[in-house]
PDB file of N, CA and C in Angstrom:
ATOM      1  N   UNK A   1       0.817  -1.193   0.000  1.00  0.00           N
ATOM      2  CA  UNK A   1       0.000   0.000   0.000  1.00  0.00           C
ATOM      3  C   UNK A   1       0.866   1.264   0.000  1.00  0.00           C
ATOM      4  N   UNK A   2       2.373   1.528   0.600  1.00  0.00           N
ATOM      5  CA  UNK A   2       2.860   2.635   0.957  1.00  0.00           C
ATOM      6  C   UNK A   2       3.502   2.584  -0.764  1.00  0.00           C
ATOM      7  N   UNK A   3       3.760   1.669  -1.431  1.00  0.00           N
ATOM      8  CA  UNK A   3       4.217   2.012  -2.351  1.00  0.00           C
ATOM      9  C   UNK A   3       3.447   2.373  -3.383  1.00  0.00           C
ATOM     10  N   UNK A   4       2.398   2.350  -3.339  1.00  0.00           N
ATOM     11  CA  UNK A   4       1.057   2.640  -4.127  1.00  0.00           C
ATOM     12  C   UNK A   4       0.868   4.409  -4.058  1.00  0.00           C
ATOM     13  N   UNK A   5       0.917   4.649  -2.537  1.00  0.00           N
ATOM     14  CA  UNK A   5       0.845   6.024  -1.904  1.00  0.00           C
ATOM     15  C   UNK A   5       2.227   6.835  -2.734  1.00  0.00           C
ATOM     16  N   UNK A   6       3.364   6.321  -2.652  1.00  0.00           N
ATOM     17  CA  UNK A   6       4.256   6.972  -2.501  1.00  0.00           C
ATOM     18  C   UNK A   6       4.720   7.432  -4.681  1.00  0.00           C
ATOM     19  N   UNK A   7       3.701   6.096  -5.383  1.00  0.00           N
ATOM     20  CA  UNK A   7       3.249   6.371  -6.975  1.00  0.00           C
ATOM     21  C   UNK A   7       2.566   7.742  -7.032  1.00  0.00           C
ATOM     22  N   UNK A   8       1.641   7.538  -6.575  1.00  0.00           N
ATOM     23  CA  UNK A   8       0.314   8.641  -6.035  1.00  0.00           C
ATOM     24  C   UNK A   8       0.782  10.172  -6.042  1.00  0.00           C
ATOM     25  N   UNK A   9       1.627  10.435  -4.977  1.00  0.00           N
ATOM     26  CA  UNK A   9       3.110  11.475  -4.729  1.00  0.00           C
ATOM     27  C   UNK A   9       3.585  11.916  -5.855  1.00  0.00           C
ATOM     28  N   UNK A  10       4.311  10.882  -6.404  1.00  0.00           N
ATOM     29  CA  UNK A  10       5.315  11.195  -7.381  1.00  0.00           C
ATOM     30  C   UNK A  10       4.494  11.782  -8.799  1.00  0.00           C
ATOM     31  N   UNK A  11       3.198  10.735  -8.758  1.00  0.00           N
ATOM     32  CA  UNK A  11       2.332  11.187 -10.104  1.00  0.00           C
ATOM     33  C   UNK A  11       2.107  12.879 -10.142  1.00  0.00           C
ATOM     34  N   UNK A  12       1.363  13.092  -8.795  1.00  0.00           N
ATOM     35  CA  UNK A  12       0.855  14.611  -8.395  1.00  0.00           C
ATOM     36  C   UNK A  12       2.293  15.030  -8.491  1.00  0.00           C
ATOM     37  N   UNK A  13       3.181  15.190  -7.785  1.00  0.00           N
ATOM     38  CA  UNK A  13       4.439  15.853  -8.335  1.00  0.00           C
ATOM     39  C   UNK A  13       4.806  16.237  -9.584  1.00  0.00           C
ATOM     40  N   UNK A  14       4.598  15.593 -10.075  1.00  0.00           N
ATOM     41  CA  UNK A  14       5.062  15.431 -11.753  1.00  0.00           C
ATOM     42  C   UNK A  14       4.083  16.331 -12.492  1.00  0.00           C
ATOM     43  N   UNK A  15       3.022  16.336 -11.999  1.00  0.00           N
ATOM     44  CA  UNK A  15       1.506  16.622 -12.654  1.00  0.00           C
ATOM     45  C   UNK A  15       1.267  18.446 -12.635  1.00  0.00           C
ATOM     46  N   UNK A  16       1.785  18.449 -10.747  1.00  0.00           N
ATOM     47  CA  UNK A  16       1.546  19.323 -10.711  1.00  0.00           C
ATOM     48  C   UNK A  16       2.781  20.273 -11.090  1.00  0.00           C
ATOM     49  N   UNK A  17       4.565  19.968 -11.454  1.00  0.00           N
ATOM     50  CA  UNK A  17       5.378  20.652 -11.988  1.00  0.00           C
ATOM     51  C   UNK A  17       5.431  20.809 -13.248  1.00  0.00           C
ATOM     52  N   UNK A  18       4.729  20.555 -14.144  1.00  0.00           N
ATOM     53  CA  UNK A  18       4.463  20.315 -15.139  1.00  0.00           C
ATOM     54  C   UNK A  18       3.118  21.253 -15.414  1.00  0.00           C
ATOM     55  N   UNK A  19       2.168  21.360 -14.679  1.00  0.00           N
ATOM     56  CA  UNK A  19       1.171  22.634 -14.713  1.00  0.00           C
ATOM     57  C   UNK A  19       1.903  23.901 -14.154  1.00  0.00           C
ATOM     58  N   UNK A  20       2.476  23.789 -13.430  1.00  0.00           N
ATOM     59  CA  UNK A  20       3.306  24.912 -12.829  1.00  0.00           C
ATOM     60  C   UNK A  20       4.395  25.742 -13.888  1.00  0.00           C
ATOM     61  N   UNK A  21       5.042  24.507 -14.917  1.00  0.00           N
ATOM     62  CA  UNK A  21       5.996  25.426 -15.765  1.00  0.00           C
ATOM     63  C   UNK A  21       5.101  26.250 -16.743  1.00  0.00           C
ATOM     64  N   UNK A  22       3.925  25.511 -17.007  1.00  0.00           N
ATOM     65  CA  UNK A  22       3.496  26.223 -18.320  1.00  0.00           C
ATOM     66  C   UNK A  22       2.584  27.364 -17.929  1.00  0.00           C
ATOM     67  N   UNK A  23       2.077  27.359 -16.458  1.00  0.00           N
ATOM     68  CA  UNK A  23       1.196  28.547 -16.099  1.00  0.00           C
ATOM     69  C   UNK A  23       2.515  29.602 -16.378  1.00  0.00           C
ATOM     70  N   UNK A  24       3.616  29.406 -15.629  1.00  0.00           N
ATOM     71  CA  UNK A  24       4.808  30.502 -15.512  1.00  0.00           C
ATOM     72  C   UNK A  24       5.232  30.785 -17.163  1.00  0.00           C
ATOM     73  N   UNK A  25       5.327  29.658 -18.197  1.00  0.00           N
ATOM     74  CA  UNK A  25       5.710  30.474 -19.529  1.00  0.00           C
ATOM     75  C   UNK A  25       3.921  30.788 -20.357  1.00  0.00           C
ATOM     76  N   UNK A  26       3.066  30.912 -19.555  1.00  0.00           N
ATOM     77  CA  UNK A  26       2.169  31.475 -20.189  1.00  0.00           C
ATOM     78  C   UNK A  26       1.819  32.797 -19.532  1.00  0.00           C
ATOM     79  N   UNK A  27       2.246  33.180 -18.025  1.00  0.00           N
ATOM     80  CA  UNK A  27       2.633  34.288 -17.727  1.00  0.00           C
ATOM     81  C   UNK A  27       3.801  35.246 -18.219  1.00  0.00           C
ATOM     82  N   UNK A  28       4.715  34.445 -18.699  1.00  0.00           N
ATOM     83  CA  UNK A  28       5.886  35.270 -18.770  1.00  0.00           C
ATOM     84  C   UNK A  28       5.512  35.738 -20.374  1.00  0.00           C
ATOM     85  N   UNK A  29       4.417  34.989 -20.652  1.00  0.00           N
ATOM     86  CA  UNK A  29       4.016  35.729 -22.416  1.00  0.00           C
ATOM     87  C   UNK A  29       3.832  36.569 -22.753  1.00  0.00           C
ATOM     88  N   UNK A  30       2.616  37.496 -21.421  1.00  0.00           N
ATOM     89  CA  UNK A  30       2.393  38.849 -21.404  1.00  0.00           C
ATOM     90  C   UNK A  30       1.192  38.953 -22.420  1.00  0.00           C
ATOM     91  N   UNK A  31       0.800  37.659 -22.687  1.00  0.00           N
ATOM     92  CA  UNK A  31      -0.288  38.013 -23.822  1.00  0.00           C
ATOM     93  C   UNK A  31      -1.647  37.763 -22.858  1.00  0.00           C
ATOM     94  N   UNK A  32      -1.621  37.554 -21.317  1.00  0.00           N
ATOM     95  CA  UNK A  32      -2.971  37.233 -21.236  1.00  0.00           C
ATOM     96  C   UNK A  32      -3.341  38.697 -20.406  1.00  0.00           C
ATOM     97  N   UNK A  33      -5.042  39.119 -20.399  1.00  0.00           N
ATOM     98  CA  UNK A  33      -5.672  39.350 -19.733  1.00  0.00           C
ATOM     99  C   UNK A  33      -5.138  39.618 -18.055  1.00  0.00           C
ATOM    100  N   UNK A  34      -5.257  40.856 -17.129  1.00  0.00           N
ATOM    101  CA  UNK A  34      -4.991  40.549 -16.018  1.00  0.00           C
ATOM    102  C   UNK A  34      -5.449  39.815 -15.329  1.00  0.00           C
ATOM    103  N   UNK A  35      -7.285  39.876 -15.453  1.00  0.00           N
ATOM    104  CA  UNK A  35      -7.724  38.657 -14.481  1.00  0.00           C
ATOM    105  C   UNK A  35      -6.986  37.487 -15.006  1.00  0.00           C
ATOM    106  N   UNK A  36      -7.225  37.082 -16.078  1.00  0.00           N
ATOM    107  CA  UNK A  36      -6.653  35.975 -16.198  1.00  0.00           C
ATOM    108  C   UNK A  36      -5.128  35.376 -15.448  1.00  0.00           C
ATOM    109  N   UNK A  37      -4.097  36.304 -15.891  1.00  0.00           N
ATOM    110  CA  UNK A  37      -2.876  36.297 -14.969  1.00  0.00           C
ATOM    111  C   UNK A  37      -3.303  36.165 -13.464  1.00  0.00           C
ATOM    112  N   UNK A  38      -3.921  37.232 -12.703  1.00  0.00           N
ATOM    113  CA  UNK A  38      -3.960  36.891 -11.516  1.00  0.00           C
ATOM    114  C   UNK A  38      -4.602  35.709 -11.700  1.00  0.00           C
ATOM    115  N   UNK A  39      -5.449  34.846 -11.892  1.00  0.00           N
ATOM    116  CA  UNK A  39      -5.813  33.619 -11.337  1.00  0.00           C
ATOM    117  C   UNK A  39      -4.732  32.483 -11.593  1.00  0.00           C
ATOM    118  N   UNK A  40      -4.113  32.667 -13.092  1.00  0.00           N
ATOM    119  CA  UNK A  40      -3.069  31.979 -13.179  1.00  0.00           C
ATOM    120  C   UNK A  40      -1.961  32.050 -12.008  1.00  0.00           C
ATOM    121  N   UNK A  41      -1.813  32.884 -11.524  1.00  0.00           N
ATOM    122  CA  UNK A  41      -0.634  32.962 -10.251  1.00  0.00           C
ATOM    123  C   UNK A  41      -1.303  32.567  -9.123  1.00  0.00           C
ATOM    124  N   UNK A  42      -2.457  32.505  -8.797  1.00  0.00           N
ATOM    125  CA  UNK A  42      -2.766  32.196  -7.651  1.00  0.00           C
ATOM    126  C   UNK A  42      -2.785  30.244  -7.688  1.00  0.00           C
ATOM    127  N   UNK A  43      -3.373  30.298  -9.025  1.00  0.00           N
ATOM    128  CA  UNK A  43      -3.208  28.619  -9.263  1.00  0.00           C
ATOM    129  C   UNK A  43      -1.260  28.166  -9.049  1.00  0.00           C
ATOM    130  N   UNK A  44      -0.613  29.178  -9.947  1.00  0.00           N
ATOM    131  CA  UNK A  44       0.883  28.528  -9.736  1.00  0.00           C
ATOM    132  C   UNK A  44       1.358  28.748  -7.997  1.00  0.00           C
ATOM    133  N   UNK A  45       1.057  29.467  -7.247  1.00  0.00           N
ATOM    134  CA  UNK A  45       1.231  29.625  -5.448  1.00  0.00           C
ATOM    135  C   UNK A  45       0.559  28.650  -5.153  1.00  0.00           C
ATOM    136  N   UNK A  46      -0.502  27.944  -5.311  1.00  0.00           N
ATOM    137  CA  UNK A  46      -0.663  26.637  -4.880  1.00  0.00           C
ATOM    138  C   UNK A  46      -0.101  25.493  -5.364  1.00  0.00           C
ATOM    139  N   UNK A  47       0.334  25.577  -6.632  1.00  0.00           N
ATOM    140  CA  UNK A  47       0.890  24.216  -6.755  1.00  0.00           C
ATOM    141  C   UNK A  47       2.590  24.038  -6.540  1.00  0.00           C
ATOM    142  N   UNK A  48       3.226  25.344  -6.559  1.00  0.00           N
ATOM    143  CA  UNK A  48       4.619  25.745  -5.519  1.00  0.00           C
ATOM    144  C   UNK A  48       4.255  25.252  -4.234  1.00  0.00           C
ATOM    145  N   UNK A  49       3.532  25.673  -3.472  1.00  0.00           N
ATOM    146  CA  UNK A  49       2.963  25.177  -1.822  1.00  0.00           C
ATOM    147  C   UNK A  49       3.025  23.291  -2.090  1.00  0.00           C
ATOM    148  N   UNK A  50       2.063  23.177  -2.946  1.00  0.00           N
ATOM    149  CA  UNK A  50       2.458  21.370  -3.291  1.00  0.00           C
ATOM    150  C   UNK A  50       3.691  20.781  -3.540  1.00  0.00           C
ATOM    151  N   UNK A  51       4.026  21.553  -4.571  1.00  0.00           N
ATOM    152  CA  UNK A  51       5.283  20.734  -5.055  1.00  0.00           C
ATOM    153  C   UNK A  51       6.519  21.378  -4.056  1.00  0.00           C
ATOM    154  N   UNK A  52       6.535  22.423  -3.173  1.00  0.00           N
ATOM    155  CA  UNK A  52       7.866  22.401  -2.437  1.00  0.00           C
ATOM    156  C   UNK A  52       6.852  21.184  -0.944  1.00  0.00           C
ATOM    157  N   UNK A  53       5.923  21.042  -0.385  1.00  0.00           N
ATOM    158  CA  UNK A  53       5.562  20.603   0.512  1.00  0.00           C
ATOM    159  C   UNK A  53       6.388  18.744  -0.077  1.00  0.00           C
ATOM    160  N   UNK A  54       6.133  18.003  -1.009  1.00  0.00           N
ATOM    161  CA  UNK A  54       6.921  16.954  -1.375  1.00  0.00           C
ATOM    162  C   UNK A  54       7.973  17.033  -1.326  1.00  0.00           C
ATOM    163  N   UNK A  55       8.951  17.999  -2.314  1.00  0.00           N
ATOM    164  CA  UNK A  55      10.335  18.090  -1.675  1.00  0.00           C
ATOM    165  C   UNK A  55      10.618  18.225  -0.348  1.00  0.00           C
ATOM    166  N   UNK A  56       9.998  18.576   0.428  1.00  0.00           N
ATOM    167  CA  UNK A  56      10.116  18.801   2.079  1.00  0.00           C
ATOM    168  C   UNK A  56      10.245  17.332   2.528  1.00  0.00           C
ATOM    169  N   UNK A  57       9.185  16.882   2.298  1.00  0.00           N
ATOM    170  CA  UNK A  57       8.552  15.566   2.814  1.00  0.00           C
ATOM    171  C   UNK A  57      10.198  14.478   1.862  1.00  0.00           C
ATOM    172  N   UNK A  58      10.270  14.201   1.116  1.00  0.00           N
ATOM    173  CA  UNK A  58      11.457  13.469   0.477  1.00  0.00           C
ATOM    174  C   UNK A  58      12.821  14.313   0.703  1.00  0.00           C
ATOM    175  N   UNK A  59      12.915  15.534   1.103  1.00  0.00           N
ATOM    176  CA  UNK A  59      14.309  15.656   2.121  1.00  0.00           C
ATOM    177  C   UNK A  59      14.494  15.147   3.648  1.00  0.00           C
ATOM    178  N   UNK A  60      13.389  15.057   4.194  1.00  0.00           N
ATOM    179  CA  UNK A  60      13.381  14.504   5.393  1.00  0.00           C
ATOM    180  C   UNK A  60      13.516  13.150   4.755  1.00  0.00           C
ATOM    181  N   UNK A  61      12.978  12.173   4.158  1.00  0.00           N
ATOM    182  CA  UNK A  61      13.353  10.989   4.191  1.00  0.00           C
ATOM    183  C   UNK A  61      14.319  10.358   3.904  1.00  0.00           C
ATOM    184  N   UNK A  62      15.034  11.403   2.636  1.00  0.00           N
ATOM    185  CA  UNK A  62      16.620  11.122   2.617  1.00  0.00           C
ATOM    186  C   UNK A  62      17.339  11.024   3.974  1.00  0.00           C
ATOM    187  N   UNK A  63      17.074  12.386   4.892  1.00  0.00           N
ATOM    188  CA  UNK A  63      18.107  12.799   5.621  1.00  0.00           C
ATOM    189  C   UNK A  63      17.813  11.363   6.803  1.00  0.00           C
ATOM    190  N   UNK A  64      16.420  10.579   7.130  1.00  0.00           N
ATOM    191  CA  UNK A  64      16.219   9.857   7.962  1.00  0.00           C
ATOM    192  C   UNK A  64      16.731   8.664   7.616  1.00  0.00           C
ATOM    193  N   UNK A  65      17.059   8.257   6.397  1.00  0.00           N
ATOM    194  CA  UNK A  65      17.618   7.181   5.590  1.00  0.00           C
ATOM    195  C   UNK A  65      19.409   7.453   5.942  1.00  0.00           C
ATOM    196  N   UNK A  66      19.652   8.478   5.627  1.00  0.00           N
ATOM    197  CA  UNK A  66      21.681   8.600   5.711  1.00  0.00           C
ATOM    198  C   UNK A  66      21.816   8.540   7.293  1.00  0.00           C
ATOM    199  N   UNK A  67      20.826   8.865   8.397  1.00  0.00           N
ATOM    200  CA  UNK A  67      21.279   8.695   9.547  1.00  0.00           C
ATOM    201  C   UNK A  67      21.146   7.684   9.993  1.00  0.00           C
ATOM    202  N   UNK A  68      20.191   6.406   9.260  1.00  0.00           N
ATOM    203  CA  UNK A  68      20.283   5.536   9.914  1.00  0.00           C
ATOM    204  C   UNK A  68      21.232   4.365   9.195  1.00  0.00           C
ATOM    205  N   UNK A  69      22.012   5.336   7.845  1.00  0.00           N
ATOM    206  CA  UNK A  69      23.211   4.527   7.422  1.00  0.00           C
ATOM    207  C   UNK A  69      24.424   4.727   8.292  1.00  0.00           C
ATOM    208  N   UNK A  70      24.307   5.793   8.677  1.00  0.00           N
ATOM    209  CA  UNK A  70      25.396   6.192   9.672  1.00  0.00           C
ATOM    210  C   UNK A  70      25.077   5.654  10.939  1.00  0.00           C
ATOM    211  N   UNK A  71      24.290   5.640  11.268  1.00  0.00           N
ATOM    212  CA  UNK A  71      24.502   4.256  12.702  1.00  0.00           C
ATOM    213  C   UNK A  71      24.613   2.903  12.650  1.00  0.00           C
ATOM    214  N   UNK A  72      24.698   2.551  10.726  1.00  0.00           N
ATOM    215  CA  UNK A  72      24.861   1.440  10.899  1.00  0.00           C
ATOM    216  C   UNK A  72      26.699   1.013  10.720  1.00  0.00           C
ATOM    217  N   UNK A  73      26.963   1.986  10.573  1.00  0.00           N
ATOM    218  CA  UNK A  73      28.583   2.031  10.297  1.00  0.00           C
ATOM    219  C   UNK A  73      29.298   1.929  11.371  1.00  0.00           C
ATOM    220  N   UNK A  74      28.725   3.009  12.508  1.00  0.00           N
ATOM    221  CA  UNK A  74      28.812   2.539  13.943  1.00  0.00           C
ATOM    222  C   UNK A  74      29.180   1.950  14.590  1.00  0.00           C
ATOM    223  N   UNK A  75      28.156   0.775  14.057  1.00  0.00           N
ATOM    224  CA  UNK A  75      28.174  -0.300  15.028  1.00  0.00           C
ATOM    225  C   UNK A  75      29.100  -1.866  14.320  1.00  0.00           C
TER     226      UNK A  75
END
């Protein structure tokens, strides 16, 4: 099941950096509408909030993984 979860993650990761580049080169076009832009940025601040909240979550698991390589050297 955790590896099912952890597909799940990676899919939305992917999904959502991938909506995230093209909101930013369809902002950086300058061809849209302001409302439009503002909603586009408010959509790309949430999916930054997502996609750095995973990198968060998979730096802690690295860092919980190398410390418990390092106690195994230890011993």
């Amino acid at each position: 099941m955790a590896t099912k979860k952890a597909e799940q993650s990676n899919q939305d990761f992917e999904s959502s950096l991938k909506e995230l580049e093209k909101l930013v080169h369809d902002l950086e076009s300058g061809e849209l509408p302001l409302q439009d832009s503002l909603q586009k940025f408010e959509r790309g601040v949430e999916l930054y909030k997502n996609c750095r909240g995973t990198l968060d979550q998979a730096e802690k698991k690295i860092k919980i993984l190398n410390d418990s390589l390092k106690e195994l050297d230890y011993q």
